[in-house]
N, C-alpha and C. Protein backbone atom coordinates (compact mmCIF):
# COMPACT_ATOMS: atom_id res chain seq x y z
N UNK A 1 167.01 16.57 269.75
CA UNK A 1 166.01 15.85 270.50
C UNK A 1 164.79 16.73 270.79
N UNK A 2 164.65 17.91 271.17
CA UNK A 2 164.19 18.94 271.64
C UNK A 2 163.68 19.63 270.67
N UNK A 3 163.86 19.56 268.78
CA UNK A 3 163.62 20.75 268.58
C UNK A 3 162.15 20.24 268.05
N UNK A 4 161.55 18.91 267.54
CA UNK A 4 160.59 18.54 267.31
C UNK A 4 159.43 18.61 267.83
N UNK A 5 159.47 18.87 269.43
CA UNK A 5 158.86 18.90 270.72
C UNK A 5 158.52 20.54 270.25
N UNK A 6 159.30 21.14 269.91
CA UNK A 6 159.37 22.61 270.01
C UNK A 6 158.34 22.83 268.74
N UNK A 7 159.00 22.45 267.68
CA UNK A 7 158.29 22.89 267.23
C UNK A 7 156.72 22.42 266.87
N UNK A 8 156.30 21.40 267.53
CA UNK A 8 155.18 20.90 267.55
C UNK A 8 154.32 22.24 268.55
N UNK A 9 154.77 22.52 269.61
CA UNK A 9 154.30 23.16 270.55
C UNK A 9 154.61 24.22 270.12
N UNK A 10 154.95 25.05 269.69
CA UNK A 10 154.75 26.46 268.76
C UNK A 10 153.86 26.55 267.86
N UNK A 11 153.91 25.37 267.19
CA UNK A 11 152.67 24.87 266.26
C UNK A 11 151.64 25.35 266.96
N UNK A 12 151.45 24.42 268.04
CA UNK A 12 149.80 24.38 268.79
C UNK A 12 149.71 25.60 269.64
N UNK A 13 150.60 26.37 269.91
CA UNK A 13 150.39 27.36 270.74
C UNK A 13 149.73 28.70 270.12
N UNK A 14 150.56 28.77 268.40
CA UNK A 14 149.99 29.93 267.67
C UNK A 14 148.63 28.96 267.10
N UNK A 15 148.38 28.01 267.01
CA UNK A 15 146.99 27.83 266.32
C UNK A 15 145.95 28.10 267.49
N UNK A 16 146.29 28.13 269.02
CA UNK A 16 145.58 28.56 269.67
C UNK A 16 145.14 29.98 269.86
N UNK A 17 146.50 30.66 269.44
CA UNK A 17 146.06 32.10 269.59
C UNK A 17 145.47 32.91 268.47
N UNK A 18 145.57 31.84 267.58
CA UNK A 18 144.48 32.73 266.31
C UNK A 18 143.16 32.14 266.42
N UNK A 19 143.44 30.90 267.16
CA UNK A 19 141.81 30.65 267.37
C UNK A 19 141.03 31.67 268.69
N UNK A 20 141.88 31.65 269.58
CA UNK A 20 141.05 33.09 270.10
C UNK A 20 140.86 34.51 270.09
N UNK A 21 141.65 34.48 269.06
CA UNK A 21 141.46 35.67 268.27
C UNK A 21 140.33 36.46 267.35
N UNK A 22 140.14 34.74 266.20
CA UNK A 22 139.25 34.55 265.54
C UNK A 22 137.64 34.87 266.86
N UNK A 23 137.73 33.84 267.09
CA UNK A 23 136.37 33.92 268.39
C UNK A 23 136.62 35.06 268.72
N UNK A 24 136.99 35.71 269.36
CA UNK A 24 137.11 37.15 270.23
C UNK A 24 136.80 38.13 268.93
N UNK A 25 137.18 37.97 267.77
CA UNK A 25 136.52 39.14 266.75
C UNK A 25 134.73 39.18 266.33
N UNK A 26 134.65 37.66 266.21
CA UNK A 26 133.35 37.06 265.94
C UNK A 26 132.53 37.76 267.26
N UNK A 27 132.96 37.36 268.29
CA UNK A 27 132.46 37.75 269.63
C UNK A 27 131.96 39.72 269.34
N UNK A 28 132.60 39.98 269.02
CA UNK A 28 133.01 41.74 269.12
C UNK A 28 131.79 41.96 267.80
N UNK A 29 131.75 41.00 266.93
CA UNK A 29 130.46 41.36 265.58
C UNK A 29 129.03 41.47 266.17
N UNK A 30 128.83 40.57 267.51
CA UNK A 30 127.47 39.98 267.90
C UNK A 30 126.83 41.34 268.34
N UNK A 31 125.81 41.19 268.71
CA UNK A 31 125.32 42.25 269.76
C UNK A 31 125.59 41.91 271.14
N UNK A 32 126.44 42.76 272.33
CA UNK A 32 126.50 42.42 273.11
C UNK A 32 127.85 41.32 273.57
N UNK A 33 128.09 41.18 272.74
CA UNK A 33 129.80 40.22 272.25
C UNK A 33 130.52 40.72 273.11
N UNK A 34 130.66 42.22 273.26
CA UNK A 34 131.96 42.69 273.37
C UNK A 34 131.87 42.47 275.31
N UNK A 35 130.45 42.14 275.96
CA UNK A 35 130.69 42.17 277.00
C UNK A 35 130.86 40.95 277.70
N UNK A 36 130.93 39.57 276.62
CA UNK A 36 131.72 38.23 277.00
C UNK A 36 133.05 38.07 277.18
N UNK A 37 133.09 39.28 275.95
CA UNK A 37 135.13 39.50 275.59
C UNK A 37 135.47 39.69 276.83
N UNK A 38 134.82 40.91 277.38
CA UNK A 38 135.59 41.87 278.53
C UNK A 38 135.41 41.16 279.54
N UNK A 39 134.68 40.31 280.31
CA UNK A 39 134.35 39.13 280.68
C UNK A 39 135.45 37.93 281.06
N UNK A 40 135.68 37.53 279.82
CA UNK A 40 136.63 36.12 279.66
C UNK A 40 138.27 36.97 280.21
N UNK A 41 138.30 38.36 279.61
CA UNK A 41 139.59 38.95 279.83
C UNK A 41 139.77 39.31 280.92
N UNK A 42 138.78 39.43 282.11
CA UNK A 42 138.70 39.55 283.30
C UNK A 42 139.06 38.56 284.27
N UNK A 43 138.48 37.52 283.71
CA UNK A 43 138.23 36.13 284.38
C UNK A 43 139.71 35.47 284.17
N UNK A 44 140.27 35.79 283.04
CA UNK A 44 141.47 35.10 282.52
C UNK A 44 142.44 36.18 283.56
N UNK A 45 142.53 37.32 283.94
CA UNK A 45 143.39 38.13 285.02
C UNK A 45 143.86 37.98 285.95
N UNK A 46 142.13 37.11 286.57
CA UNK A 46 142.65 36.86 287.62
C UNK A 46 142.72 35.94 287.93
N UNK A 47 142.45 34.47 287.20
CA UNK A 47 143.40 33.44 287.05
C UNK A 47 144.77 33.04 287.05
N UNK A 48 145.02 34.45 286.63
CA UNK A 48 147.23 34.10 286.51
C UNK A 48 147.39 34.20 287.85
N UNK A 49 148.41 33.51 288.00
CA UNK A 49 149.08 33.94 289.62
C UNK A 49 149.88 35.04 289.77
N UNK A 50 149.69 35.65 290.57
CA UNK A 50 150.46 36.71 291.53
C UNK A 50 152.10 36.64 291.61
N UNK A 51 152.80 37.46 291.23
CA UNK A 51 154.61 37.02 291.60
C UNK A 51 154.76 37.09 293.31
């Protein structure tokens, strides 16, 4: 029942992480790129919650 679900969502989870991957390299080519990167990776930090 479960494994279709799964693997749909593994699917979409790694196509997400090569898509920000992809962007985050593109980002790092630009001039000045690298300080959106450091930026988004900041912003994304302290978004997670706290244990």
């Amino acid at each position: 029942m479960w494994g279709p679900f799964l693997g749909f969502a593994g699917t979409a989870s790694l196509r997400l992480i090569w898509s920000a991957a992809a962007i985050g390299i593109w980002l790092m080519s630009r001039p000045g790129g690298w300080a959106v990167v450091v930026v988004a990776i900041l912003v994304g930090l302290k978004l997670v919650p706290e244990p």
